[in-house]
Protein backbone atom coordinates (compact mmCIF):
# COMPACT_ATOMS: atom_id res chain seq x y z
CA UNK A 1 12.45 16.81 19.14
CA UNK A 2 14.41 13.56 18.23
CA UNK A 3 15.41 13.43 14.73
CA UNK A 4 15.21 9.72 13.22
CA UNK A 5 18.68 9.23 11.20
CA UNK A 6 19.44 6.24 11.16
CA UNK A 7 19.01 3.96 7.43
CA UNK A 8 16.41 1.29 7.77
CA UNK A 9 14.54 3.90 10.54
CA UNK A 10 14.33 6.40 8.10
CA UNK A 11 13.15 4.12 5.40
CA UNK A 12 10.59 2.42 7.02
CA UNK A 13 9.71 6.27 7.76
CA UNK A 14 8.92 7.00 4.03
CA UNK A 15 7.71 3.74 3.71
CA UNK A 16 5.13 4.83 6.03
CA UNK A 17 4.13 7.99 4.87
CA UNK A 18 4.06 7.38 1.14
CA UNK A 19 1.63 4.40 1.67
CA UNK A 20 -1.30 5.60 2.40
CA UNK A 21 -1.08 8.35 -0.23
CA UNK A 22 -0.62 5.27 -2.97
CA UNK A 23 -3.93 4.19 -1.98
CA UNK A 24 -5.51 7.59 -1.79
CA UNK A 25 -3.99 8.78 -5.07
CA UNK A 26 -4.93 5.07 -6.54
CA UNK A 27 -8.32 5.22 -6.12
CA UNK A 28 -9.20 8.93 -7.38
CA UNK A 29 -7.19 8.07 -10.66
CA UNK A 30 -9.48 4.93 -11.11
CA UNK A 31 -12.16 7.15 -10.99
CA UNK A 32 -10.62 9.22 -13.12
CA UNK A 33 -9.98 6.98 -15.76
CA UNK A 34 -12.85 5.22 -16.21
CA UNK A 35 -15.36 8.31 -15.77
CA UNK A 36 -16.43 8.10 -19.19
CA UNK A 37 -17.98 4.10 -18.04
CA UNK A 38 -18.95 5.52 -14.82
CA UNK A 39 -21.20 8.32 -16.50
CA UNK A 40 -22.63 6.08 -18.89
CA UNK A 41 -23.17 3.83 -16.19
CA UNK A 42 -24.54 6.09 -13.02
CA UNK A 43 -25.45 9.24 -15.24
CA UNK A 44 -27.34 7.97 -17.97
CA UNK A 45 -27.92 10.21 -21.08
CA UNK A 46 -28.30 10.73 -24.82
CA UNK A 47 -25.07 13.44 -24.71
CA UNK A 48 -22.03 11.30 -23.58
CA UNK A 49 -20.12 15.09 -23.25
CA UNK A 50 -23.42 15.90 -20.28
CA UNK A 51 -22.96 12.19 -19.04
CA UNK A 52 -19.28 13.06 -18.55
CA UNK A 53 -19.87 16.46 -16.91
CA UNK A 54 -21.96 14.31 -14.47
CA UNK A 55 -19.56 11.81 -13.60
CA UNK A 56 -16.65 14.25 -12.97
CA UNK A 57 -19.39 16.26 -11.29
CA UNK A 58 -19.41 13.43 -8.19
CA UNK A 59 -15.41 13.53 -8.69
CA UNK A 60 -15.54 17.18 -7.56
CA UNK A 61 -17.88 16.10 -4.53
CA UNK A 62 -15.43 14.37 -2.67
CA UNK A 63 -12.99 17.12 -3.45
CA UNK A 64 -15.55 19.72 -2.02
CA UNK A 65 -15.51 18.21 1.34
CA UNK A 66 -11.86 17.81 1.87
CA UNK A 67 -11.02 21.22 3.49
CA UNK A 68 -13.68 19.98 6.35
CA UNK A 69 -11.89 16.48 6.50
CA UNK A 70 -8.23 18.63 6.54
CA UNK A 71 -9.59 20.07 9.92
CA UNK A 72 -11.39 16.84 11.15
CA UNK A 73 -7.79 14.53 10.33
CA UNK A 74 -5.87 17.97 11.17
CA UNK A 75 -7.41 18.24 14.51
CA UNK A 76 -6.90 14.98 15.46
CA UNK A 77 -2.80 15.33 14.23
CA UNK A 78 -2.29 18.62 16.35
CA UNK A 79 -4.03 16.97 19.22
CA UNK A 80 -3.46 13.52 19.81
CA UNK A 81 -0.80 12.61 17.25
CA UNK A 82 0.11 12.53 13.23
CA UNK A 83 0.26 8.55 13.93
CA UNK A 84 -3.34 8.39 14.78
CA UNK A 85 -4.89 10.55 11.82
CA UNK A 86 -3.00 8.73 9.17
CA UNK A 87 -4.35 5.77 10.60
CA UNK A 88 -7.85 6.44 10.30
CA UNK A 89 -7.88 8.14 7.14
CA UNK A 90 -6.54 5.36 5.47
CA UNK A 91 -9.15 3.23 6.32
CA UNK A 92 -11.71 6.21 5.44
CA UNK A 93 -10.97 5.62 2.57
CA UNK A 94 -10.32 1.83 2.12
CA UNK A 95 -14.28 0.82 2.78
CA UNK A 96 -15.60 3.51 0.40
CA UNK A 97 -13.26 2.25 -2.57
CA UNK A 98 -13.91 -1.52 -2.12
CA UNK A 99 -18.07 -0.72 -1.70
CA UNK A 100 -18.05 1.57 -4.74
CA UNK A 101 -16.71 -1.56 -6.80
CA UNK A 102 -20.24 -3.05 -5.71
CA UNK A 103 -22.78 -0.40 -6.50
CA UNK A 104 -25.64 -1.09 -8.34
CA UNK A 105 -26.02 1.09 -11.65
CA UNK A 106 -28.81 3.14 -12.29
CA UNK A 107 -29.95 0.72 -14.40
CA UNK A 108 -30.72 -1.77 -11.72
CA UNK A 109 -32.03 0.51 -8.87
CA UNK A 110 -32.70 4.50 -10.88
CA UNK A 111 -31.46 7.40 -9.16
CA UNK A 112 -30.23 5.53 -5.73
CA UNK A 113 -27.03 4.67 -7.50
CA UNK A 114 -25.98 8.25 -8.34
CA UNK A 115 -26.87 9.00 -4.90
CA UNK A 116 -24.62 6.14 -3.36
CA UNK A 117 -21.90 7.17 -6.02
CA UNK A 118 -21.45 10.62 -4.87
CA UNK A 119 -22.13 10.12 -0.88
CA UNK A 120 -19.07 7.37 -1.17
CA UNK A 121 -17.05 10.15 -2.86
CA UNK A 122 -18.09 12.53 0.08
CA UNK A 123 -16.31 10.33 2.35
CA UNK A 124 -13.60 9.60 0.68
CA UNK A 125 -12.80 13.51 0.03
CA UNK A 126 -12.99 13.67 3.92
CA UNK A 127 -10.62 10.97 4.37
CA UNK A 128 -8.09 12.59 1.32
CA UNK A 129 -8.40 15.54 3.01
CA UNK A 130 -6.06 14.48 6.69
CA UNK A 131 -4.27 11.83 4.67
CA UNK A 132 -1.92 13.90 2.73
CA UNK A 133 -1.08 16.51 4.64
CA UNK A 134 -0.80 14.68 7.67
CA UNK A 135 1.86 12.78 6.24
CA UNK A 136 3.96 15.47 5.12
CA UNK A 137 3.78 16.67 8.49
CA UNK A 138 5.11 13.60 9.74
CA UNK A 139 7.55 13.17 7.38
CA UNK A 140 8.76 17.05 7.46
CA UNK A 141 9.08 16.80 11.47
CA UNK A 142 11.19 13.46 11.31
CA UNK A 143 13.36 14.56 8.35
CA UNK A 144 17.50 14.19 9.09
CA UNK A 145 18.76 17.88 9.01
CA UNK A 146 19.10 19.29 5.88
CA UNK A 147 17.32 16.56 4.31
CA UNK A 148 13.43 17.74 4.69
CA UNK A 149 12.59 18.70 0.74
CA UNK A 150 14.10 14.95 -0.03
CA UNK A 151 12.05 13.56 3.20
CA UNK A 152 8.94 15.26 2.42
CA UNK A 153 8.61 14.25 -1.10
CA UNK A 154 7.69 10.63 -0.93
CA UNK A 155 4.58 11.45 0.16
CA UNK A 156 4.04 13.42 -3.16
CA UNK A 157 5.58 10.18 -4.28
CA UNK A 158 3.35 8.20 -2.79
CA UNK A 159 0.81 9.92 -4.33
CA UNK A 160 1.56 10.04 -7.63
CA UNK A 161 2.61 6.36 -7.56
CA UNK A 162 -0.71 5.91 -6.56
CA UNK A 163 -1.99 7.65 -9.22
CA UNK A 164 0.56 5.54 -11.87
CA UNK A 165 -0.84 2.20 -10.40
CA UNK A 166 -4.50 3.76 -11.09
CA UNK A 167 -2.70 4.10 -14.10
CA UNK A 168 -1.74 0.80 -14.93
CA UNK A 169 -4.46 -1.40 -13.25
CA UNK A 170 -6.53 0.42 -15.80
CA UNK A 171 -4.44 -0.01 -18.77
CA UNK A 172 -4.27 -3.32 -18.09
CA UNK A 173 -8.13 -3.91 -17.74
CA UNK A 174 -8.85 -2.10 -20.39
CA UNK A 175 -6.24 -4.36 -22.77
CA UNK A 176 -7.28 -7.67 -21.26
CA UNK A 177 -11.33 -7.23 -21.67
CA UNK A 178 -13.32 -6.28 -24.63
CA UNK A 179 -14.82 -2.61 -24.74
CA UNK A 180 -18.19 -4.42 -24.03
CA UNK A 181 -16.86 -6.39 -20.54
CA UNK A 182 -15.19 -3.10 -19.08
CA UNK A 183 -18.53 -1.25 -19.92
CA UNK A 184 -20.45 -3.98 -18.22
CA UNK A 185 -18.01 -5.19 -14.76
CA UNK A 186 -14.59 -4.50 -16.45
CA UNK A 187 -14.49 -0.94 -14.56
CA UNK A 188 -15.13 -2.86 -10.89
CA UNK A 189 -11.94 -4.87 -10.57
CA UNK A 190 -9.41 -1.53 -10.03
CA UNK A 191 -11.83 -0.68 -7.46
CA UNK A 192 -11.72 -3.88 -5.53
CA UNK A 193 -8.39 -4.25 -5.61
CA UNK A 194 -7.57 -0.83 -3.95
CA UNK A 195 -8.58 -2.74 -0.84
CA UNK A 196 -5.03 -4.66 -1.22
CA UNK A 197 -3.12 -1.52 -0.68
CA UNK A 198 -5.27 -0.21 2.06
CA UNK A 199 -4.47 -3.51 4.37
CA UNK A 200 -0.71 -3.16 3.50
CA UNK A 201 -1.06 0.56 5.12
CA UNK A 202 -3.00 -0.06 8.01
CA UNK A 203 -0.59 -2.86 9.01
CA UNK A 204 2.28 -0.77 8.53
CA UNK A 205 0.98 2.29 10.18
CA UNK A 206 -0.44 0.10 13.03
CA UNK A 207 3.06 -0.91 14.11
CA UNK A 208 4.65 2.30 14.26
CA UNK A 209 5.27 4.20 17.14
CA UNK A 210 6.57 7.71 16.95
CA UNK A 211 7.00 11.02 18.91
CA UNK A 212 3.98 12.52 20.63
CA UNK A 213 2.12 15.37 18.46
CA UNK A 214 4.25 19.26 18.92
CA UNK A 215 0.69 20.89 18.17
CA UNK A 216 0.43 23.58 20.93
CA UNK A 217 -2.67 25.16 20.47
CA UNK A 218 -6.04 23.98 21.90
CA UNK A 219 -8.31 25.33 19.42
CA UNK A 220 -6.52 24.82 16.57
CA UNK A 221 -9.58 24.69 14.11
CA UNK A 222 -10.31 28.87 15.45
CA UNK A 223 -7.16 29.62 15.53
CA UNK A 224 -6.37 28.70 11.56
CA UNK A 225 -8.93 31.48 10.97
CA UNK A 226 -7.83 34.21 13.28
CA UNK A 227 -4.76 34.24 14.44
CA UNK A 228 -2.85 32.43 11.57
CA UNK A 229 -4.92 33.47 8.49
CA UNK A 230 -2.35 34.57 6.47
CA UNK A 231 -0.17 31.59 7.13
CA UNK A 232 -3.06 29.54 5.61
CA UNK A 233 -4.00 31.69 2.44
CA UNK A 234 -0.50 32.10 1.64
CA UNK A 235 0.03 28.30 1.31
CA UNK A 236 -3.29 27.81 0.00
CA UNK A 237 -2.43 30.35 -3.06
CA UNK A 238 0.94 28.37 -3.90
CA UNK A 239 -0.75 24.90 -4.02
CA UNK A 240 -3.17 26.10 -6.55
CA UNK A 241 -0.72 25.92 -9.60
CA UNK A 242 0.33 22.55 -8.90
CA UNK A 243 -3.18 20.97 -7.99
CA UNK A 244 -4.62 22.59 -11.50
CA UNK A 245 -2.21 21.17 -13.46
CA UNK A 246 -1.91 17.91 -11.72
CA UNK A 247 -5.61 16.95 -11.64
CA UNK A 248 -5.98 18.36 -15.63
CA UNK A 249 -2.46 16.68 -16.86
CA UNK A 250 -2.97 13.11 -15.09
CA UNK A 251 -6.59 12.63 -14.61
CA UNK A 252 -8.16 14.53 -17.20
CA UNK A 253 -6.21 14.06 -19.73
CA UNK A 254 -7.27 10.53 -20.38
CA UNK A 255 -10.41 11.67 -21.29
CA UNK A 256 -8.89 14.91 -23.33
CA UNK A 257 -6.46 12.20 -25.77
CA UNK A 258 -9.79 10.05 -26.01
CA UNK A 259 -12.59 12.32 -26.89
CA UNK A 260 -10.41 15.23 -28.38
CA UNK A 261 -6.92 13.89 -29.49
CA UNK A 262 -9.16 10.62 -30.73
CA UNK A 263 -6.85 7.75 -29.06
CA UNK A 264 -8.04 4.47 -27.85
CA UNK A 265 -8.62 4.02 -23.84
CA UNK A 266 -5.79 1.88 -23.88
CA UNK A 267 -3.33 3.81 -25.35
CA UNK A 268 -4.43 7.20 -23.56
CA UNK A 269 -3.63 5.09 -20.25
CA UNK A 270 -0.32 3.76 -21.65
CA UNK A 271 0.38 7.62 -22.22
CA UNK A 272 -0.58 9.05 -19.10
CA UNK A 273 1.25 6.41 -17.13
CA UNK A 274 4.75 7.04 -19.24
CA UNK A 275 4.23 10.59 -18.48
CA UNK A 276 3.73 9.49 -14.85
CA UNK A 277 7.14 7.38 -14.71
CA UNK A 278 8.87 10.58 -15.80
CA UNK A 279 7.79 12.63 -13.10
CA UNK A 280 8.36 9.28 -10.60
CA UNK A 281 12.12 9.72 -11.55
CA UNK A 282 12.68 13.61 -11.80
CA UNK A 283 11.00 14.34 -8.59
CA UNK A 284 13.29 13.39 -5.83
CA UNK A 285 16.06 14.89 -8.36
CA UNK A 286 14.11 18.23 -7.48
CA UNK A 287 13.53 17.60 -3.63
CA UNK A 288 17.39 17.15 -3.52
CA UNK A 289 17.76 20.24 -5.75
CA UNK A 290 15.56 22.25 -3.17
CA UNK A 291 17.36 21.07 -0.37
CA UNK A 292 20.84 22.56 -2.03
CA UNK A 293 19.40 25.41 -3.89
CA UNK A 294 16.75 26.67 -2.53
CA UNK A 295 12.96 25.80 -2.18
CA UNK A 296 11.93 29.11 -3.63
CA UNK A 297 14.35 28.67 -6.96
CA UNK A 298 12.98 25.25 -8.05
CA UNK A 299 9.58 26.42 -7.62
CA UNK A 300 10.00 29.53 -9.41
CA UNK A 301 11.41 27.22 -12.60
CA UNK A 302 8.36 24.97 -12.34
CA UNK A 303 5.47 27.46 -12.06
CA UNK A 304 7.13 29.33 -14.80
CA UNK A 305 7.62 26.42 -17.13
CA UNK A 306 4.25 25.26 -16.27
CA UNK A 307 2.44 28.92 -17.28
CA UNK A 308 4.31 28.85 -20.45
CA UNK A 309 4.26 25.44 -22.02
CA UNK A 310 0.54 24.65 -20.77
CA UNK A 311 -1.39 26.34 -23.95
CA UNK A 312 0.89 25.01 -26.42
CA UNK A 313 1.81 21.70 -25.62
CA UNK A 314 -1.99 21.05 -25.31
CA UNK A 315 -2.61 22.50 -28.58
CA UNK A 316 -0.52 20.12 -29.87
CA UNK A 317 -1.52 17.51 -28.08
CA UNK A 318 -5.21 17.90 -29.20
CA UNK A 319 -3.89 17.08 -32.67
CA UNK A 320 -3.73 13.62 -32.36
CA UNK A 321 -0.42 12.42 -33.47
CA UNK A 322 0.84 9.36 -32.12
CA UNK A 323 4.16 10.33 -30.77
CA UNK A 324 3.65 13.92 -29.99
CA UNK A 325 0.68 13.63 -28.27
CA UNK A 326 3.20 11.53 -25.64
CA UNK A 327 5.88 13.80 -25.77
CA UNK A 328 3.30 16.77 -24.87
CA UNK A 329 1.77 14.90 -21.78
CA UNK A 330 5.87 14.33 -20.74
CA UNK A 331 6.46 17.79 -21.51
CA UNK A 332 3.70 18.94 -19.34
CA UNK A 333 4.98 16.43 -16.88
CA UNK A 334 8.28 17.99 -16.36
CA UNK A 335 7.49 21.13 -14.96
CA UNK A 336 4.96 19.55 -12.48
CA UNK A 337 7.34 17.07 -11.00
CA UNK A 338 9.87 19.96 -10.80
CA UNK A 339 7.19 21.94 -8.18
CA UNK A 340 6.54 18.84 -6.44
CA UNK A 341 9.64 18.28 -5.67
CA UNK A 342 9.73 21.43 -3.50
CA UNK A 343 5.84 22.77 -2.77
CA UNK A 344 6.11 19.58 0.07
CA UNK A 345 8.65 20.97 2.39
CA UNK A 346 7.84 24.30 1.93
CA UNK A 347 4.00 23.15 2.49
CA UNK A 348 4.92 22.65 6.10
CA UNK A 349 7.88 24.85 6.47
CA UNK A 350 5.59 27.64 6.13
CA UNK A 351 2.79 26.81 8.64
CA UNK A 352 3.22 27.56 12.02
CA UNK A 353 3.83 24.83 15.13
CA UNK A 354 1.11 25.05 17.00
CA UNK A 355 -1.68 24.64 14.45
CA UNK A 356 0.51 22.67 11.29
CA UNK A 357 -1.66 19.85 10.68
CA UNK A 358 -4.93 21.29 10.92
CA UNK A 359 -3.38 24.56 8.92
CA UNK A 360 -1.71 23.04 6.16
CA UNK A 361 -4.93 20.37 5.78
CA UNK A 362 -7.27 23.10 5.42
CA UNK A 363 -5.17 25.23 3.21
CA UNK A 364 -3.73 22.68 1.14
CA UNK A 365 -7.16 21.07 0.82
CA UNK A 366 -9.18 24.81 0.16
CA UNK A 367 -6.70 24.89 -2.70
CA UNK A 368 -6.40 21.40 -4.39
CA UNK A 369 -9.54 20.30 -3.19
CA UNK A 370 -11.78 22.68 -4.41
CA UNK A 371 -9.85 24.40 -7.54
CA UNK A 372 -8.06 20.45 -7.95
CA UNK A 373 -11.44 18.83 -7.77
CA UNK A 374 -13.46 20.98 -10.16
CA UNK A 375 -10.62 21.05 -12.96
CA UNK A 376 -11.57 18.09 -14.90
CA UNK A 377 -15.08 19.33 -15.11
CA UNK A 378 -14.57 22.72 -15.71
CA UNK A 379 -11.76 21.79 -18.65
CA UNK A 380 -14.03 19.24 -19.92
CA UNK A 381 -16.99 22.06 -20.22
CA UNK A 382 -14.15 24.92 -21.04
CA UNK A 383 -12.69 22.49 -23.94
CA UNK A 384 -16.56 21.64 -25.21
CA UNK A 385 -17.39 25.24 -25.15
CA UNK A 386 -14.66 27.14 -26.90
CA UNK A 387 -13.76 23.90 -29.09
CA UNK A 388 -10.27 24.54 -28.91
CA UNK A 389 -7.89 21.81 -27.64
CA UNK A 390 -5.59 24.50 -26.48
CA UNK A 391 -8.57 25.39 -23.71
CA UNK A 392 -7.17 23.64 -20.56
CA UNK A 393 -3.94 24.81 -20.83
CA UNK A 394 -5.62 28.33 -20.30
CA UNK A 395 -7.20 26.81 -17.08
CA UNK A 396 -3.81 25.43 -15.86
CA UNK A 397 -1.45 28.56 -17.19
CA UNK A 398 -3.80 30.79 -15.25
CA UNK A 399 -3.35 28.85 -11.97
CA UNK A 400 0.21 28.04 -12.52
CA UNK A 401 0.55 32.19 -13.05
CA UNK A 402 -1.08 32.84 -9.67
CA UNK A 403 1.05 30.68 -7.76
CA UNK A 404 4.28 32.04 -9.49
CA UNK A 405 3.17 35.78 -8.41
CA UNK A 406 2.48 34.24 -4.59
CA UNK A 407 5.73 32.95 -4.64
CA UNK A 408 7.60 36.10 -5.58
CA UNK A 409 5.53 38.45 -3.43
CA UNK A 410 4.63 36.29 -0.38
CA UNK A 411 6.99 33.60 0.54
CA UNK A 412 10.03 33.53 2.06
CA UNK A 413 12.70 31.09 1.88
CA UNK A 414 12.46 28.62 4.12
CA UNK A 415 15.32 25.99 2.91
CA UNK A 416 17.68 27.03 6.41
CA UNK A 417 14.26 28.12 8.90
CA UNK A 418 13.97 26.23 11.96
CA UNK A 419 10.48 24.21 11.89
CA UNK A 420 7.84 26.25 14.11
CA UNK A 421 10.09 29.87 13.31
């Protein structure tokens, strides 16, 4: 396969990749953000803590779905090309953003609006689900030599960008309007903008042309399940740390420093995107660490750093002091960008040729999507239930713990492997 070295090639390579996951990432951190408006809004009820179980409940729904939209994209990467499914998942997910900054609430039209909430977020989890993965993929398979960790990780990049502009579109709503104007159409405007991003990546993408798909298999979506099982619980048990802690440290959170720590929306937001500029920087210092040391030794540090610090620094967190509460949500920030710098490469590295795409979509997607998607509900009703502020770092320690032990026991390193071997 032809390797694509050369400078403004390669760039416009990255470019390409990490694009799509900005608008992906964008959009679920909106939600995430303002899910506290959004249950008030769509869930209606007397408890805000139930109206906030609710919200994060259609959150999760779009996360269920995305190991069926990691074979639908997948499929359509291992058999007609990585081009083409990043392509249409992009725009899978552009329509559904831009409409869901139109819905009625269920004060204007009752129980249709939770309904067209959550079947928006069903399509978007099937568009999340091909968009990621697929890009790694492509980005993995066009990497210089020696270079893949580095390549691969601006589409975690991407996505975590995407997650920092969620970030600060919302901190900046939520400091330009009153509490009473982002309760009322304040929340909408992230949302509408997202469709910005999505035409930048669809005209980018459009233009590109790149090698046919190196998917061999012609029944990929069987063969994930038979003959290459292992392969795809093996990755799907290393992802789990990472998409635990990511989805509780930068989407939950916001929610954890308001109701919990007892900080202002605004200045939850201005945390969580600091923390978020932190990892920005440290994680293509990781992907070039992996690349030179070892994908299996910078994932080791993270998931152990990560399993430790979790209970802890949320403790303290959950106290509510100004500074530390920052310095927590960066401390918890650090051992996450250290993994991602790493899990990205070794994401594809470890799944097979002929069935990659669909393999590491339905893996990566079983894990994130499902375990990923339920986290902020589950810490919200772990943190409400035990009334502890140390309860999510239980939630992500745990995860973070199973995904060390896969590591040691199960994977191989695959810094010098040949791609396919």
């Amino acid at each position: 396969m032809k390797t694509q070295t050369s400078g403004p090639s390669f760039l416009r390579l990255r470019i390409v990749g990490l694009i799509g996951n900005v608008m992906e990432w964008y959009d679920f951190a909106v939600y995430g953000y303002f899910a506290s408006i959004i249950g008030k809004q769509f869930f209606p009820s007397e408890d805000p803590v139930v109206s906030l179980i609710a919200s994060f409940g259609a959150f999760a729904a779009g996360f269920l779905v995305r190991p069926l939209g990691g074979i639908i994209f997948g499929r359509i990467g291992d058999l007609v090309g990585r081009q083409r499914a990043m392509l249409l998942s992009v725009m899978a997910m552009a329509i559904p953003t831009v409409t869901m900054g139109l819905l009625p609430t269920y004060a204007t039209v009752g129980i249709l609006a939770p309904v067209l909430l959550v079947l928006l977020r069903l399509v978007q989890g099937l568009s999340v689900g091909g968009e990621y993965t697929s890009s790694l993929v492509f980005l993995v398979e066009n990497a210089p030599k020696g270079r893949r960790a580095f390549s691969a990780v601006w589409g975690a990049w991407g996505a975590t960008a995407g997650t920092l502009l969620g970030s600060g579109v919302g901190f900046i709503t939520a400091y330009l309007l009153l509490p009473e104007q982002l309760e009322t159409w304040g929340w909408r405007v992230p949302f509408l903008l997202g469709g910005a991003v999505a035409l930048i990546g669809f005209w980018l993408r459009r233009g590109l042309h790149t090698e046919a798909p190196v998917g061999q298999s012609k029944t990929p979506a069987l063969d994930i399940f038979t003959k290459h099982k292992f392969a795809v619980l093996r990755v799907a048990l290393l992802n789990l740390g990472y998409g635990v802690g990511f989805y509780t440290i930068f989407v939950y959170a916001v929610s954890f420093l308001e109701q919990v720590s007892g900080l202002s929306a605004e200045r939850a937001l201005r945390n969580n995107s600091f923390a978020m500029i932190v990892m920005l920087i440290l994680m293509p210092l990781s992907a070039k660490l992996a690349d030179r040391l070892g994908r299996k030794v910078v994932l080791g540090i993270g998931f152990t750093l990560l399993a430790v610090a979790a209970i802890p620094l949320f403790y303290l967190m959950g106290q509510g002091i100004r500074w530390v509460t920052i310095g927590c949500e960066i401390g918890l920030a650090l051992p996450l960008a250290i993994v991602s710098g790493a899990i990205a490469a070794t994401n594809v590295e470890l799944m097979p040729r002929e069935i990659r795409c669909t393999g590491l979509a339905f893996s990566y997607n079983f894990s994130v999507g499902i375990f990923g998607g339920i986290t902020p509900m589950v810490v919200t009703w772990l943190t409400a239930y035990l009334k502890n502020p140390s309860a999510p770092g239980y939630w992500v320690a745990a995860a973070a713990a199973v995904s060390g032990l896969t590591l040691f026991f199960l994977v191989k390193e695959t810094k010098d492997q040949p791609l396919g071997d």
